[in-house]
N, C-alpha and C. Protein backbone atom coordinates (compact mmCIF):
# COMPACT_ATOMS: atom_id res chain seq x y z
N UNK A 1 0.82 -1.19 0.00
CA UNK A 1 0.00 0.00 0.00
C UNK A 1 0.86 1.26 0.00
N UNK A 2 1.89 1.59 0.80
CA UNK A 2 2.69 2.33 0.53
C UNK A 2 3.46 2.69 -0.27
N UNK A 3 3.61 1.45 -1.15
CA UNK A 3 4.37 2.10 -2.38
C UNK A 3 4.17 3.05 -3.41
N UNK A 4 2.16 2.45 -3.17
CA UNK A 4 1.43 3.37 -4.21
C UNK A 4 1.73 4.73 -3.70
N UNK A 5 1.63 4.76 -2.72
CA UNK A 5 1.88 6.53 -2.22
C UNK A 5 3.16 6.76 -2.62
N UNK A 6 4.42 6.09 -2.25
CA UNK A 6 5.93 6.86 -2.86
C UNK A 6 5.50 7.04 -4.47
N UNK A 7 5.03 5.79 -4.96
CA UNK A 7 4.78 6.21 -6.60
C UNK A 7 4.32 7.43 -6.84
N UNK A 8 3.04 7.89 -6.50
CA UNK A 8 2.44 9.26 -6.81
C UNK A 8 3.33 9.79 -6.41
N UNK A 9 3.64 10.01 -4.92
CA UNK A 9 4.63 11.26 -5.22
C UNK A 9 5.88 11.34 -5.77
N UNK A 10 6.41 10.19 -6.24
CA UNK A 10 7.57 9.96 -7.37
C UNK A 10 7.10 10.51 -9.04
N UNK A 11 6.04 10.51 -9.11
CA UNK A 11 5.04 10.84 -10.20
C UNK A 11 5.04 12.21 -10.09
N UNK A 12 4.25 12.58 -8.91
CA UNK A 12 3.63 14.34 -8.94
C UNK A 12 4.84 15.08 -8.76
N UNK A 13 6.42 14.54 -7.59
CA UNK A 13 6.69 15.83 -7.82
C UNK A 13 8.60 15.15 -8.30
N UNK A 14 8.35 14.07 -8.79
CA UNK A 14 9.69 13.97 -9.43
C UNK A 14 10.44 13.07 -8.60
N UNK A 15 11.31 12.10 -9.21
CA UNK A 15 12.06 10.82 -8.40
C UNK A 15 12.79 11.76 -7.56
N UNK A 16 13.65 12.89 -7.73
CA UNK A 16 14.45 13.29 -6.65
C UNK A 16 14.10 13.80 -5.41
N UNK A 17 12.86 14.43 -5.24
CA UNK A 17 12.43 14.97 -3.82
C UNK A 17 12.24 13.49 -3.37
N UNK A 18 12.33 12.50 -3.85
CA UNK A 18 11.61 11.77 -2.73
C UNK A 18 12.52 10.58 -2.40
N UNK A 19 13.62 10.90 -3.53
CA UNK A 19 14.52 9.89 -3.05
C UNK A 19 15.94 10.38 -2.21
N UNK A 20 15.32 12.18 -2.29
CA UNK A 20 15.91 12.76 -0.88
C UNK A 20 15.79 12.58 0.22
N UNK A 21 14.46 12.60 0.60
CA UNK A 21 13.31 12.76 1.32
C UNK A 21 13.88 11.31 2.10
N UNK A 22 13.97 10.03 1.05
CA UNK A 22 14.45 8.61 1.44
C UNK A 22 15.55 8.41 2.42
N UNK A 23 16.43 9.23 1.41
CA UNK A 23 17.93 9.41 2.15
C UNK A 23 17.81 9.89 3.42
N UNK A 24 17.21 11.28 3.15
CA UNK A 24 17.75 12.23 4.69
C UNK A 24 17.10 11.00 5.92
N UNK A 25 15.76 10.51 5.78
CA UNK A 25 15.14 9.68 6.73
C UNK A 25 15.78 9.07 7.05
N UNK A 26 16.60 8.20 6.05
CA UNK A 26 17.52 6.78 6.47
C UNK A 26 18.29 7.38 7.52
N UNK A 27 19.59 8.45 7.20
CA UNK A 27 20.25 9.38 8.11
C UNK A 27 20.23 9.33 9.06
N UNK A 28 18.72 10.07 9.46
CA UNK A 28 18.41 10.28 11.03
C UNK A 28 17.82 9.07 11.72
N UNK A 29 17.64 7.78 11.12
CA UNK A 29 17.30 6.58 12.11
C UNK A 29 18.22 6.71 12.95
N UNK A 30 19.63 6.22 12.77
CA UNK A 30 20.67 6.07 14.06
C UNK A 30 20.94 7.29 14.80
N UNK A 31 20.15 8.46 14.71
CA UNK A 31 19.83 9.48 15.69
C UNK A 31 19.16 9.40 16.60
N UNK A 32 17.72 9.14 15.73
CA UNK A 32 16.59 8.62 16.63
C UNK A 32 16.74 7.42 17.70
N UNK A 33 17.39 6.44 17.02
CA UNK A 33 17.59 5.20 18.01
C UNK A 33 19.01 5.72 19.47
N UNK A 34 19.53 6.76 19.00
CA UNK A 34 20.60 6.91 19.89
C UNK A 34 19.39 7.63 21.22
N UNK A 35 18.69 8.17 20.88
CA UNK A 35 17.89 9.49 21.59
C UNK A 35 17.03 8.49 22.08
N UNK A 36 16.54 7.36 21.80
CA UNK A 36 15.89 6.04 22.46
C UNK A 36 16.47 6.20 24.04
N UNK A 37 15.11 6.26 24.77
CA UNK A 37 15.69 6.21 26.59
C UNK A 37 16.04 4.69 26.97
N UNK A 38 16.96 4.92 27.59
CA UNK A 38 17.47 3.36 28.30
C UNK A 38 16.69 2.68 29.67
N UNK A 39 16.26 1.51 29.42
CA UNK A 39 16.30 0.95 30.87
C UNK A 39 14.42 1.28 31.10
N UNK A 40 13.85 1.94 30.16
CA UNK A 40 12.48 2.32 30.23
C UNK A 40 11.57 1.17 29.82
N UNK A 41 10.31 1.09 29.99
CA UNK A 41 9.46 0.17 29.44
C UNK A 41 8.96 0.26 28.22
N UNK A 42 9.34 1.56 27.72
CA UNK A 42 8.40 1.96 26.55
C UNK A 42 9.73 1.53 25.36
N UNK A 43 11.23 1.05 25.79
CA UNK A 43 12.01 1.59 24.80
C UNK A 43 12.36 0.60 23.48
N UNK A 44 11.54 -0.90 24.01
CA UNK A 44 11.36 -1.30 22.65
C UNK A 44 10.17 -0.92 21.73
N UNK A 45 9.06 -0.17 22.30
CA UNK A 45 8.37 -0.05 21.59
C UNK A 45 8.42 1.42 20.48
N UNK A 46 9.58 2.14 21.28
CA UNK A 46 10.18 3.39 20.38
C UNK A 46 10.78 2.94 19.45
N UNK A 47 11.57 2.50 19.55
CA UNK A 47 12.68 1.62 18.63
C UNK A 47 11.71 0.77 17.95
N UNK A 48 10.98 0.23 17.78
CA UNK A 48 10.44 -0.27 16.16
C UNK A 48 9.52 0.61 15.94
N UNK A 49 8.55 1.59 16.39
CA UNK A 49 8.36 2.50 16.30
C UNK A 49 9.33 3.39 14.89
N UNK A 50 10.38 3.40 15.33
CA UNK A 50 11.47 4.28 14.71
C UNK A 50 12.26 3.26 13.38
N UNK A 51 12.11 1.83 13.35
CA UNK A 51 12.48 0.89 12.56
C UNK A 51 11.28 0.77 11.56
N UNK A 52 10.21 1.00 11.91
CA UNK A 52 8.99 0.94 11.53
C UNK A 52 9.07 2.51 10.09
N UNK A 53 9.68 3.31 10.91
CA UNK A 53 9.09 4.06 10.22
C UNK A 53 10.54 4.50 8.40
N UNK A 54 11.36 3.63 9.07
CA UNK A 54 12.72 3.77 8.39
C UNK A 54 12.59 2.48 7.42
N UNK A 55 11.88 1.33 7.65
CA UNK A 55 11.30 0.98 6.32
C UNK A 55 10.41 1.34 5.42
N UNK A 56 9.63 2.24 6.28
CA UNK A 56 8.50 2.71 5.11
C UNK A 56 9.56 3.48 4.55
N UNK A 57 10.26 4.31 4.94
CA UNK A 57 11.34 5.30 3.96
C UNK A 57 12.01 4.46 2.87
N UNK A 58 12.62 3.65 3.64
CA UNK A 58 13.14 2.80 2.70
C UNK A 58 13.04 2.32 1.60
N UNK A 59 11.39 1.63 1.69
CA UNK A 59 10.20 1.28 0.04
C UNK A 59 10.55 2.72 -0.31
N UNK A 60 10.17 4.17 0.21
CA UNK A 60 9.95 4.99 -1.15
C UNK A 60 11.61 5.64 -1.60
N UNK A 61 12.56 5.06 -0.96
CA UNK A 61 14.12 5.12 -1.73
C UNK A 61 14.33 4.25 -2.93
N UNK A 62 13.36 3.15 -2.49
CA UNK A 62 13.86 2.13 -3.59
C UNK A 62 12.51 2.38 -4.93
N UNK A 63 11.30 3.03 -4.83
CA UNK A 63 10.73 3.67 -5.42
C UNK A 63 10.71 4.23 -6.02
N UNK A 64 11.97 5.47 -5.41
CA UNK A 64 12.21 7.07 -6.45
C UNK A 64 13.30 6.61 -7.20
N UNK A 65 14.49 5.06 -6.99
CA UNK A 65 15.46 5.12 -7.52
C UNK A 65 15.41 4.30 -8.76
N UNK A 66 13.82 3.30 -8.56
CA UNK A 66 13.89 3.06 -9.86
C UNK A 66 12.83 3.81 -10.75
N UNK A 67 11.72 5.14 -10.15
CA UNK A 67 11.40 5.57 -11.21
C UNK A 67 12.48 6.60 -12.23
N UNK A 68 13.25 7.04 -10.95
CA UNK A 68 14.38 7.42 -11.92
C UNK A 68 15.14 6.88 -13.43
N UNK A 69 15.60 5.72 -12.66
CA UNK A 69 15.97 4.82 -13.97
C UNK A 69 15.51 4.76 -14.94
N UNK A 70 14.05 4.64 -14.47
CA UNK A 70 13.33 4.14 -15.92
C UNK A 70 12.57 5.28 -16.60
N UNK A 71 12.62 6.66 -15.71
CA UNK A 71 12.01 7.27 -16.75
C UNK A 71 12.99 8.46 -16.64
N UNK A 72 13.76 9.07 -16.37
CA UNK A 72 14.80 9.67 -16.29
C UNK A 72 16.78 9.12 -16.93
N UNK A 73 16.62 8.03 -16.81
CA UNK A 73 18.23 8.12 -16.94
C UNK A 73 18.10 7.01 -18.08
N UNK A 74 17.13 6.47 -18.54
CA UNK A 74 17.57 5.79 -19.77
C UNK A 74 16.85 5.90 -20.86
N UNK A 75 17.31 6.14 -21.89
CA UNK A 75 16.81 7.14 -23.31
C UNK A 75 15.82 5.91 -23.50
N UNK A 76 14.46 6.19 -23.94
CA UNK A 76 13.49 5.33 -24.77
C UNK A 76 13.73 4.61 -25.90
N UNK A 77 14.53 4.93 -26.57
CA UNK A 77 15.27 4.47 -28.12
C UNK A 77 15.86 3.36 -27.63
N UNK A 78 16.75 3.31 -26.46
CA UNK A 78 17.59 2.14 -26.20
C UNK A 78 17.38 1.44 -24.40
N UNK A 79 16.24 1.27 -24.31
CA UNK A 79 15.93 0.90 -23.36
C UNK A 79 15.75 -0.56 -23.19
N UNK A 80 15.18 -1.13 -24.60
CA UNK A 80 15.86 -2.63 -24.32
C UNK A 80 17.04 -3.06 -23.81
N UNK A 81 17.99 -2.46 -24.55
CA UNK A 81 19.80 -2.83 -24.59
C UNK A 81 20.13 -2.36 -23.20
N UNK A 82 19.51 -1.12 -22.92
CA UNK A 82 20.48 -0.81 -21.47
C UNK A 82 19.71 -1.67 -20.33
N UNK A 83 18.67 -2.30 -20.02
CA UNK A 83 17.86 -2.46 -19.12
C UNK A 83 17.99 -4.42 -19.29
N UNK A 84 18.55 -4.87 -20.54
CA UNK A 84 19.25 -6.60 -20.54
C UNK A 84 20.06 -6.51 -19.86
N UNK A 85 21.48 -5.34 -20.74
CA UNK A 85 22.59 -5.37 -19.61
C UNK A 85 22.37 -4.84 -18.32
N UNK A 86 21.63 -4.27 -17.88
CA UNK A 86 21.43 -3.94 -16.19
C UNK A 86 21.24 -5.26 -15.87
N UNK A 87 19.97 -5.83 -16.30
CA UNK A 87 19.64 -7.36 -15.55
C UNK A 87 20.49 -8.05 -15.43
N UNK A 88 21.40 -8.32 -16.26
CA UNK A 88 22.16 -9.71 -16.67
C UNK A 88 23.42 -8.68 -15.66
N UNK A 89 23.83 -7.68 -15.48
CA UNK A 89 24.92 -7.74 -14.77
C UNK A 89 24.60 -7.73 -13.28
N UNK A 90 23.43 -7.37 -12.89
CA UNK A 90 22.83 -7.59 -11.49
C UNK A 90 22.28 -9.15 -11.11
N UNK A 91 22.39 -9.97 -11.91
CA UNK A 91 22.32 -11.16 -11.94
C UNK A 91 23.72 -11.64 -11.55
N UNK A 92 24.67 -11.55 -12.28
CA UNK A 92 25.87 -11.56 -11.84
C UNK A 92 26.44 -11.09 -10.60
N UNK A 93 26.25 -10.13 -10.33
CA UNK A 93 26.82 -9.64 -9.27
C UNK A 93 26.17 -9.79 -7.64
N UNK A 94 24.55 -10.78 -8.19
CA UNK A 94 23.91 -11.03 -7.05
C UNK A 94 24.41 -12.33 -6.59
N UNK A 95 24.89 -13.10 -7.93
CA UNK A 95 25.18 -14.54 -7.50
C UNK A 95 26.48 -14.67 -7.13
């Protein structure tokens, strides 16, 4: 369900606000978790709270970075050719 939302706004206002937006969030998790109180009852429930909310960021990083790709960084004319060799070398490099 969330993705649909990074999509639109990967749509309405462009892959880069939101795969800023992705970044800066990621950033400040290990802030947030440092600022987590110790020794409290509540402090696992801050902390996924705060894990919770650094995956939803996460889906819309990986959202804005491939609407980028695909509609920003690779020409329409040759989008077969560049988007085999993407696969086939991320295939490689996964195995």
């Amino acid at each position: 369900m969330i993705s649909y939302i990074w999509g639109w706004a990967a749509d309405r206002y462009g892959g880069k606000p939101v795969l800023l937006f992705g970044l800066t969030a990621s950033l400040l998790v290990p802030f947030c978790l440092t600022l987590t109180p110790r020794h409290s009852p509540w402090s696992f429930l801050i902390a996924a709270a705060i894990m919770f909310g650094a995956s939803l960021c996460s889906i819309g990083y990986g959202t804005a970075s491939q609407h980028l790709m695909y509609v920003n960084l690779v020409p329409p004319d040759k989008k077969t050719r560049y988007m085999a060799l993407h696969y086939a070398w991320m295939g490689i490099v996964a195995g």
